[in-house]
Every structure is written in C-alpha cells, then in structure tokens.
N, C-alpha and C. Protein backbone atom coordinates (compact mmCIF):
# COMPACT_ATOMS: atom_id res chain seq x y z
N UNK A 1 69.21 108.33 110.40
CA UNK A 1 68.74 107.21 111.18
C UNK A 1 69.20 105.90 110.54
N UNK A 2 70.07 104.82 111.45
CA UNK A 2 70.16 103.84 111.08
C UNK A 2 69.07 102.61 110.62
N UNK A 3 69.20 101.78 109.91
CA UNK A 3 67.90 100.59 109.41
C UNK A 3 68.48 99.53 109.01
N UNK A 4 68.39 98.61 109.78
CA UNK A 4 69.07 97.36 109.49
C UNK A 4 67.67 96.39 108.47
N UNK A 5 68.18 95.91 107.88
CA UNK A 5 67.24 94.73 106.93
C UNK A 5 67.98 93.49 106.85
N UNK A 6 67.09 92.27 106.73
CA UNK A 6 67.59 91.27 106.45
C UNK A 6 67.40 90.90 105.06
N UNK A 7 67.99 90.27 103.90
CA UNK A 7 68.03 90.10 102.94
C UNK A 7 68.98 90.27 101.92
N UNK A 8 68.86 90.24 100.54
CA UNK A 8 70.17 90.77 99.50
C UNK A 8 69.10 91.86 98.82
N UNK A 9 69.34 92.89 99.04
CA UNK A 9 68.85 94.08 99.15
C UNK A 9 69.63 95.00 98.82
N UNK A 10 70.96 94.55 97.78
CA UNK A 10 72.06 95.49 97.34
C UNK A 10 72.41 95.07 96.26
N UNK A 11 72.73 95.81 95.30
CA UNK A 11 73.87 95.66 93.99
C UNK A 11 75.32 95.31 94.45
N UNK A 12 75.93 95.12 93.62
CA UNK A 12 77.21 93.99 93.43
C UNK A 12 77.63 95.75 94.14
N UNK A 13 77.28 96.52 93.04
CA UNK A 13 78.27 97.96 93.16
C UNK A 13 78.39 98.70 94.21
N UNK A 14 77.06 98.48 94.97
CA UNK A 14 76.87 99.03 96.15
C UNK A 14 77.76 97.94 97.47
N UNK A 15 78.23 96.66 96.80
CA UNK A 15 78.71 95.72 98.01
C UNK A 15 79.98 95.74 97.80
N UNK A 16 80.68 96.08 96.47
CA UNK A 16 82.30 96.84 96.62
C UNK A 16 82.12 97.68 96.80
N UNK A 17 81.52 98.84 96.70
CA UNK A 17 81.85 99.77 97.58
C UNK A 17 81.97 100.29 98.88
N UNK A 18 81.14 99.42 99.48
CA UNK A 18 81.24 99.52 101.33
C UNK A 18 82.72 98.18 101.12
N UNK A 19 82.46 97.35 100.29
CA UNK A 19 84.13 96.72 100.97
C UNK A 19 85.18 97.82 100.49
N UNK A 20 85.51 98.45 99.94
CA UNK A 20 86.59 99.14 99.89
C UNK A 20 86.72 100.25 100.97
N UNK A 21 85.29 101.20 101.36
CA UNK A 21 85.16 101.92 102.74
C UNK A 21 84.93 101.26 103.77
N UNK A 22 85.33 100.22 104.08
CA UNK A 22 85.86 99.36 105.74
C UNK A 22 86.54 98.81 105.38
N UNK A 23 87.27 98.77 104.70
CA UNK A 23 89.23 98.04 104.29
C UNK A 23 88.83 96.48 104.21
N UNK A 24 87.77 95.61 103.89
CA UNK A 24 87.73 94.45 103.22
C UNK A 24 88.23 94.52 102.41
N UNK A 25 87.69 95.48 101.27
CA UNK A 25 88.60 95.95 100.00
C UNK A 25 89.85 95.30 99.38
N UNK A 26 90.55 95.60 100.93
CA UNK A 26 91.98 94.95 100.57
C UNK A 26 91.76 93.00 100.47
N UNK A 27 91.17 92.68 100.72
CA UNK A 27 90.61 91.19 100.92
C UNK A 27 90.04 90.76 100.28
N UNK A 28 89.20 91.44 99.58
CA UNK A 28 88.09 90.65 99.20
C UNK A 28 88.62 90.93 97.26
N UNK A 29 87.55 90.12 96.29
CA UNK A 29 87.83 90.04 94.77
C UNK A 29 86.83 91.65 94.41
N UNK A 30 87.27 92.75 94.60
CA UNK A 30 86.56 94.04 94.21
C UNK A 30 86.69 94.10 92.99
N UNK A 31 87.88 93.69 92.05
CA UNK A 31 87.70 93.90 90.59
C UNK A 31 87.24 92.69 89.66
N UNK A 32 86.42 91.78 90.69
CA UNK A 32 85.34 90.70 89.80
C UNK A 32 84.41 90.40 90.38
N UNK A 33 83.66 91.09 88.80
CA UNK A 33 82.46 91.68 89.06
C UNK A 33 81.55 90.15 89.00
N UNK A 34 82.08 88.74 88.68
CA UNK A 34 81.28 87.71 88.66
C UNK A 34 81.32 87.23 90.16
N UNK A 35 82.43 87.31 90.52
CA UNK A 35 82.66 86.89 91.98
C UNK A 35 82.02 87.20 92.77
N UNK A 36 81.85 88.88 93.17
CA UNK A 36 81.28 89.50 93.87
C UNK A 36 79.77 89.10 93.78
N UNK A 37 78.98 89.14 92.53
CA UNK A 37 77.58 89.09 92.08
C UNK A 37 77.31 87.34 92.77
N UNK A 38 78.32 86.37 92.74
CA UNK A 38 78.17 85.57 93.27
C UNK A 38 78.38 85.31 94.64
N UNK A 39 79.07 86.33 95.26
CA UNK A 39 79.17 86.14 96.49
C UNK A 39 78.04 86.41 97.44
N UNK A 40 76.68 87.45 96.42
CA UNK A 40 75.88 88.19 96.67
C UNK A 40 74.89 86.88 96.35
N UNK A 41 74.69 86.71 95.44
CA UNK A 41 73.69 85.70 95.08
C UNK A 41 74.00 84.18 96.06
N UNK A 42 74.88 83.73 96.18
CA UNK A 42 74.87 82.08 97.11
C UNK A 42 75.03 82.59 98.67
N UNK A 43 74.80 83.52 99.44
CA UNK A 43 74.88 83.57 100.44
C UNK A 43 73.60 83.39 101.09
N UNK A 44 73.71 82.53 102.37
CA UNK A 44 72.35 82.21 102.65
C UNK A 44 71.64 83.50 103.13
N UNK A 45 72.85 84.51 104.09
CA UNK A 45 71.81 85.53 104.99
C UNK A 45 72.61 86.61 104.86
N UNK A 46 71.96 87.66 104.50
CA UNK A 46 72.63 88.66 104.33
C UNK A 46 71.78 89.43 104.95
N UNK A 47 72.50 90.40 105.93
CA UNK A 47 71.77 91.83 106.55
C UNK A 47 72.57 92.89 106.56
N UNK A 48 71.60 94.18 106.17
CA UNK A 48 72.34 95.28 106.43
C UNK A 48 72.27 96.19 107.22
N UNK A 49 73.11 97.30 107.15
CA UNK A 49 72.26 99.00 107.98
C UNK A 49 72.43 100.01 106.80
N UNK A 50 71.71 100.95 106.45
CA UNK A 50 71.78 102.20 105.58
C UNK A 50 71.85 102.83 106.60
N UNK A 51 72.15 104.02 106.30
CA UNK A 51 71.92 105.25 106.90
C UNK A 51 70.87 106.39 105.85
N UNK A 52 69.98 106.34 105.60
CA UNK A 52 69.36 106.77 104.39
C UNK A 52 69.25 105.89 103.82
N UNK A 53 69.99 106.00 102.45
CA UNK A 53 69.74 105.06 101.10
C UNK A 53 71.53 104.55 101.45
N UNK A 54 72.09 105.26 101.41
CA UNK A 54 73.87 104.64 102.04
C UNK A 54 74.00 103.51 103.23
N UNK A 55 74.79 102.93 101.74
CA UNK A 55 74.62 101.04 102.86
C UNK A 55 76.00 101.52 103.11
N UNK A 56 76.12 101.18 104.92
CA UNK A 56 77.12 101.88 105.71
C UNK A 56 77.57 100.31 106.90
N UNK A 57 76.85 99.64 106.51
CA UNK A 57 77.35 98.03 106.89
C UNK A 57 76.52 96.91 106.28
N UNK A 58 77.54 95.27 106.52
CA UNK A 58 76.70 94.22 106.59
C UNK A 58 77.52 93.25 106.75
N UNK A 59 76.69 92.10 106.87
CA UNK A 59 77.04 90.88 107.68
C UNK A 59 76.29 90.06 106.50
N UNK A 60 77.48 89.09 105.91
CA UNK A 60 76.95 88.10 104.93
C UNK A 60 77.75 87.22 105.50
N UNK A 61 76.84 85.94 105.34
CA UNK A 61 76.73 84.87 105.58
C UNK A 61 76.54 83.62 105.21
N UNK A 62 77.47 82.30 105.27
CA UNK A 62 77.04 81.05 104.43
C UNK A 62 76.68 80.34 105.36
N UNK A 63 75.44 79.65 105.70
CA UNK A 63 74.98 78.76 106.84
C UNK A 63 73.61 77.94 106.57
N UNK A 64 74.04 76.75 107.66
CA UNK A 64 72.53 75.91 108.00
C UNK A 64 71.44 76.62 108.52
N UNK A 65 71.41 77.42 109.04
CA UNK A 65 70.79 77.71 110.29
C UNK A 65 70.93 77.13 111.35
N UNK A 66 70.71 76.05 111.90
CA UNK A 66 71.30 75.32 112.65
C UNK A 66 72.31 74.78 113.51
N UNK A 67 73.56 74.92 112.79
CA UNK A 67 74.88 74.14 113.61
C UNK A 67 75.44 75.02 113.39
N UNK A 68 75.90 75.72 111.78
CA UNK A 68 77.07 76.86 112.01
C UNK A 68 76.81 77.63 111.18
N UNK A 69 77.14 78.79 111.48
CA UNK A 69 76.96 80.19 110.52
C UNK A 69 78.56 80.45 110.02
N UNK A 70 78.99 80.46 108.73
CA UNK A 70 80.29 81.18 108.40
C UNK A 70 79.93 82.56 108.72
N UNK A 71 80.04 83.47 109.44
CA UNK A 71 80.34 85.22 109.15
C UNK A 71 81.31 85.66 108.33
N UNK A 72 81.18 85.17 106.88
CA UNK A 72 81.92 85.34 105.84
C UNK A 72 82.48 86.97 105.14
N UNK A 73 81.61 88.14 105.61
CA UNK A 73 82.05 89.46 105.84
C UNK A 73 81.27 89.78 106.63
N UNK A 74 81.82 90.76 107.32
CA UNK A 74 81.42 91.43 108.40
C UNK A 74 82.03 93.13 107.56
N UNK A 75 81.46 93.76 107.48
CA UNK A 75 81.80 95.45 107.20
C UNK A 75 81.10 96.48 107.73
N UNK A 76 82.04 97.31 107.90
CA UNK A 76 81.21 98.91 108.36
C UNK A 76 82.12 99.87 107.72
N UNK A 77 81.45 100.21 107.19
CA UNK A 77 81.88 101.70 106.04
C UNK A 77 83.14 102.11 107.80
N UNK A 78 84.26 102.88 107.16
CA UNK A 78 84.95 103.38 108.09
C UNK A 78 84.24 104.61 108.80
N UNK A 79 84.07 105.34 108.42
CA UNK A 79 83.23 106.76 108.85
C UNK A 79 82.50 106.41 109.91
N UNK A 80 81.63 105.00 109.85
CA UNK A 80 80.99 104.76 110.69
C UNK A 80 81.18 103.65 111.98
N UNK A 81 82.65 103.24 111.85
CA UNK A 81 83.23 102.36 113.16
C UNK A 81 83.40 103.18 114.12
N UNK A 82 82.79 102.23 115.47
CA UNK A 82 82.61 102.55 116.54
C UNK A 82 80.98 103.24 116.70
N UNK A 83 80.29 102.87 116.45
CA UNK A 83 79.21 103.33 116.46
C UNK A 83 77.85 102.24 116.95
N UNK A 84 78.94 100.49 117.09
CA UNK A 84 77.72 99.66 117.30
C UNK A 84 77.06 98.95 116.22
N UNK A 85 77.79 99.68 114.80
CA UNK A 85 77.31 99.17 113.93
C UNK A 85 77.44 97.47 113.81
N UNK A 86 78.98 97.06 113.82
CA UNK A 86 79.51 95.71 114.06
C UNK A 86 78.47 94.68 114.35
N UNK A 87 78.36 95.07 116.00
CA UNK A 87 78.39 94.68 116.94
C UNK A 87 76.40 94.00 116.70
N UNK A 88 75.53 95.01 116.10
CA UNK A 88 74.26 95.20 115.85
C UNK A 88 73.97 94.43 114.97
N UNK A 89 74.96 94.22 113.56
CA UNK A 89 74.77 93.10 112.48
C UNK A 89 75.20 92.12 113.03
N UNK A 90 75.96 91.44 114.00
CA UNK A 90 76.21 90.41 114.99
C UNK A 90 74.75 89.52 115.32
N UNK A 91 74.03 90.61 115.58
CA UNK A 91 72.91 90.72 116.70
C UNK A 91 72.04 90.15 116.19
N UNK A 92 71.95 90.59 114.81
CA UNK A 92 70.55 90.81 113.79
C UNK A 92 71.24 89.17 113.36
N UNK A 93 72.49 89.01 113.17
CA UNK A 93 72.74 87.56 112.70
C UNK A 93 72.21 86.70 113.34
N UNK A 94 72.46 86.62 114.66
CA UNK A 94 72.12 85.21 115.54
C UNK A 94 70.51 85.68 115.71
N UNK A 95 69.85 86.28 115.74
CA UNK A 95 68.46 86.50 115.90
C UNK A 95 67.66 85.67 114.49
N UNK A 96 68.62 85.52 113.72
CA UNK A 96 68.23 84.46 112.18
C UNK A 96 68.50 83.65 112.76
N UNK A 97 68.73 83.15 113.08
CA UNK A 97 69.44 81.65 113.56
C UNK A 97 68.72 80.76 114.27
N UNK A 98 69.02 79.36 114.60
CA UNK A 98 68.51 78.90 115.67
C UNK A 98 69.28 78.79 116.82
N UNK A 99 68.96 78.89 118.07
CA UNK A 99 69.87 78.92 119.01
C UNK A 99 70.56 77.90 119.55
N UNK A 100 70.88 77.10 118.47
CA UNK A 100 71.86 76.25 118.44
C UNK A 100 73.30 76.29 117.16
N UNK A 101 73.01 77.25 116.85
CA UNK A 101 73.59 77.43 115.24
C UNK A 101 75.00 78.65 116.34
N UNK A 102 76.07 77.48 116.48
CA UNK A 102 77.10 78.85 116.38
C UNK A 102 78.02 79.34 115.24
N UNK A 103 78.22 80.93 115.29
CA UNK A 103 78.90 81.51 114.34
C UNK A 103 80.62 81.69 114.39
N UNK A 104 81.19 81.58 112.98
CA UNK A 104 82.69 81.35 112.82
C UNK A 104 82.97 82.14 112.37
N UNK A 105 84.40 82.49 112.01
CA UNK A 105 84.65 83.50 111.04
C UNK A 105 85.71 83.83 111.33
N UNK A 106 86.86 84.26 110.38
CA UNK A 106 87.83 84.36 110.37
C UNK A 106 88.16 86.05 110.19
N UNK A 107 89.05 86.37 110.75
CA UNK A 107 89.37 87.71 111.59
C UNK A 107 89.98 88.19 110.33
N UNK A 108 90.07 89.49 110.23
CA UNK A 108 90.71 90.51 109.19
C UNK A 108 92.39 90.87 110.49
N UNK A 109 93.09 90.89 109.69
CA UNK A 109 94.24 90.98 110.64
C UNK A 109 94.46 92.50 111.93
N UNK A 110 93.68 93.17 111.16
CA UNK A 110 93.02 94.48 111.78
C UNK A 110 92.29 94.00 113.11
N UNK A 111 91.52 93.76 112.89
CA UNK A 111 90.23 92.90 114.12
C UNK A 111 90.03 91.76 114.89
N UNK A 112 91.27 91.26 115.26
CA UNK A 112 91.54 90.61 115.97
C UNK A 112 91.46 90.73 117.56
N UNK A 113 91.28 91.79 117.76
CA UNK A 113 91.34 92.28 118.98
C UNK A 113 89.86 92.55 119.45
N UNK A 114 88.85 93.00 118.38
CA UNK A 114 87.61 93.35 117.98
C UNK A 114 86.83 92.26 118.64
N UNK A 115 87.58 91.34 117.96
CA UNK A 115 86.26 90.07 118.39
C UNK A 115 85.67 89.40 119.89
N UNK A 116 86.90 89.21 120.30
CA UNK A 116 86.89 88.59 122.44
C UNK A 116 86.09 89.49 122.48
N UNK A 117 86.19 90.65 122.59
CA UNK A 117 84.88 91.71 123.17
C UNK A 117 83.74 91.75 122.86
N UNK A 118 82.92 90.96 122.37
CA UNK A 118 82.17 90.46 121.76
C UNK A 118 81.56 89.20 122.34
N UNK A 119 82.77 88.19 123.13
CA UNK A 119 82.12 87.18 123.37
C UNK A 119 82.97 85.58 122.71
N UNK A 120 83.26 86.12 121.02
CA UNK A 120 84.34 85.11 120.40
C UNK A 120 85.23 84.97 121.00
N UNK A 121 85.33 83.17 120.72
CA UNK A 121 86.66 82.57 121.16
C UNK A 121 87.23 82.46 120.20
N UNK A 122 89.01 82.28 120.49
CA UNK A 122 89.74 82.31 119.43
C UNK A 122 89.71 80.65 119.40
N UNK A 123 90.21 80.36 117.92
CA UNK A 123 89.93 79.01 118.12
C UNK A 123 91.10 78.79 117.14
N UNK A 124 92.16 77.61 117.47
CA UNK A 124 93.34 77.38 116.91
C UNK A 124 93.48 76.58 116.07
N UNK A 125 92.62 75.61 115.25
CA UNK A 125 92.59 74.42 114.49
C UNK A 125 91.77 74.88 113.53
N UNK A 126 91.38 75.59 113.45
CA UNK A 126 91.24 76.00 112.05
C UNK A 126 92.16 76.11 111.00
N UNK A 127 91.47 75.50 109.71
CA UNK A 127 92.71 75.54 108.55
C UNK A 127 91.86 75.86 107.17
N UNK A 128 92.61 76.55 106.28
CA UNK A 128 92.15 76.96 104.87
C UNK A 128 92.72 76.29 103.82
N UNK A 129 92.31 76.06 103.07
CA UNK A 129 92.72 75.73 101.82
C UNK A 129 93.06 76.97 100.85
N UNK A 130 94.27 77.84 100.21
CA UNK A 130 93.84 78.63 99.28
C UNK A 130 93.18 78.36 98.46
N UNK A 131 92.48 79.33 97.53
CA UNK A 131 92.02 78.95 96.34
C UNK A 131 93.03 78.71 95.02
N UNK A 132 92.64 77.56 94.47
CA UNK A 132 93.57 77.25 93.62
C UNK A 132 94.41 76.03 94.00
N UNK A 133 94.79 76.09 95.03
CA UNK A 133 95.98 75.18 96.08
C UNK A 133 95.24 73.29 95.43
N UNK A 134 96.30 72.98 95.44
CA UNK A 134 95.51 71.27 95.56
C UNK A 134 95.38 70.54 96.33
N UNK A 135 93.96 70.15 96.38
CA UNK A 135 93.60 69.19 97.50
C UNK A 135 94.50 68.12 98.05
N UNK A 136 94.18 67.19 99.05
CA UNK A 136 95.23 65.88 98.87
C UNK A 136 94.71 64.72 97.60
N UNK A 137 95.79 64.00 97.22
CA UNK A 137 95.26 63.44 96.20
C UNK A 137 94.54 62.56 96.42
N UNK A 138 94.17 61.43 95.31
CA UNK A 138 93.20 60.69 95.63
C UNK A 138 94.08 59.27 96.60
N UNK A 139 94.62 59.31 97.11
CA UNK A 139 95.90 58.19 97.90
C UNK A 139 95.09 58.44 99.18
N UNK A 140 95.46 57.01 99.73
CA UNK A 140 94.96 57.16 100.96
C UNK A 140 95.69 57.39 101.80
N UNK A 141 95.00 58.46 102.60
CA UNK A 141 96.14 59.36 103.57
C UNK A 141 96.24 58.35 105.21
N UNK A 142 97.52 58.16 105.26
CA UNK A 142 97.65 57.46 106.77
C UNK A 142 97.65 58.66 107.87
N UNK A 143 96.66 58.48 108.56
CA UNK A 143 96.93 59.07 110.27
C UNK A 143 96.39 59.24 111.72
C-alpha cells in the first residue's frame, strides 16, 4: 500500500538512493554527501510515498507558499513509473500551497513530454546560471 507524507522524513541515504532508481541520479550531486544532507535540510516542502518502509517517490521543494513553488525534484523509483505516483506528489504539492502559489520546474531531458499532460506550460525565458559560472560584474549593465 502506497502512503504519501508531508515532511523530511528521510535520510540523505535513503534520498540518493531513490535518485539513482528514477535516473535523477544522473543529475543530481549523489556522491556529496554535504550537498545532498543540504538539499534535504533547506528545502521548504518535502513529500513522499513509501510503499512499506521503501521510499519509492518524492517531490522536494524550495518555495513561498504563496507566489512560486520551485519543484526542485520530482522522483519515482523506476519500478514504480506509471503508476500515478508523479502525478499524486504533484497533488499533495499544490494542496501545501496557497492557491495562488504557482509551481516551476525544470524538466529532466527524459520528461519533457511528461509534463503538458499534466497541465504545465512550457515556458521559454527561463535562464540558469551554472554553478560556479560568474555573475555579471559589478558594471552597470545597459539595456
């Protein structure tokens, strides 16, 4: 039986390991262990599903409540895609929320297709900074 919870209700070890069984893995910092523990600790909302004691998805999150939610991972153990799982930590997200708070998030190159069905718009002006990359300097930028 599935059980979704809201909270950080997982070990670092238990949150690389579902990213490596739904191919975040490839994305995300799995071999730092400060990163991860921090990615776990500063997130405002985190929810999951077990299946038993096996955390088999979740949906972490950096947000106001209010205006915007990052959907900063979204995972489902592979074994268990297509099952609604996704789609259910979606659910359980905006039900935190206020219903003015919309959610963002940037697509795994896999899941792009995933999302419109859902409801997401693609949205084209979005831009990242890598990490590391340098800001603009302190000059004042004409434009």
């Amino acid at each position: 039986m599935l059980t979704y919870q809201v909270g950080n209700h997982l070990t670092t070890e238990q949150f690389r390991d579902l990213l490596v069984r739904s191919t975040l893995g490839e994305r995300r910092p799995i071999h730092d262990d400060a990163c991860l523990r921090g990615m776990l600790e500063n997130a405002d909302l985190i929810i999951t599903c077990r299946d038993g004691d096996t955390l088999v998805g979740i949906a972490r999150s950096v947000t106001d409540f209010h205006f915007c939610c990052y959907l900063s991972d979204l995972a489902v153990d592979r074994d268990y895609q297509g099952r609604g799982i996704g789609k259910a930590l979606i659910s359980q997200t905006q039900r935190s929320l206020e219903p003015t708070c919309q959610l963002i998030l940037l697509s795994a190159p896999a899941a792009t297709t995933y999302y419109p069905h859902l409801g997401f718009q693609k949205h084209d002006s979005a831009w990242t900074l890598p990490a590391g990359a340098p800001a603009l300097s302190s000059e004042r930028v004409q434009g």
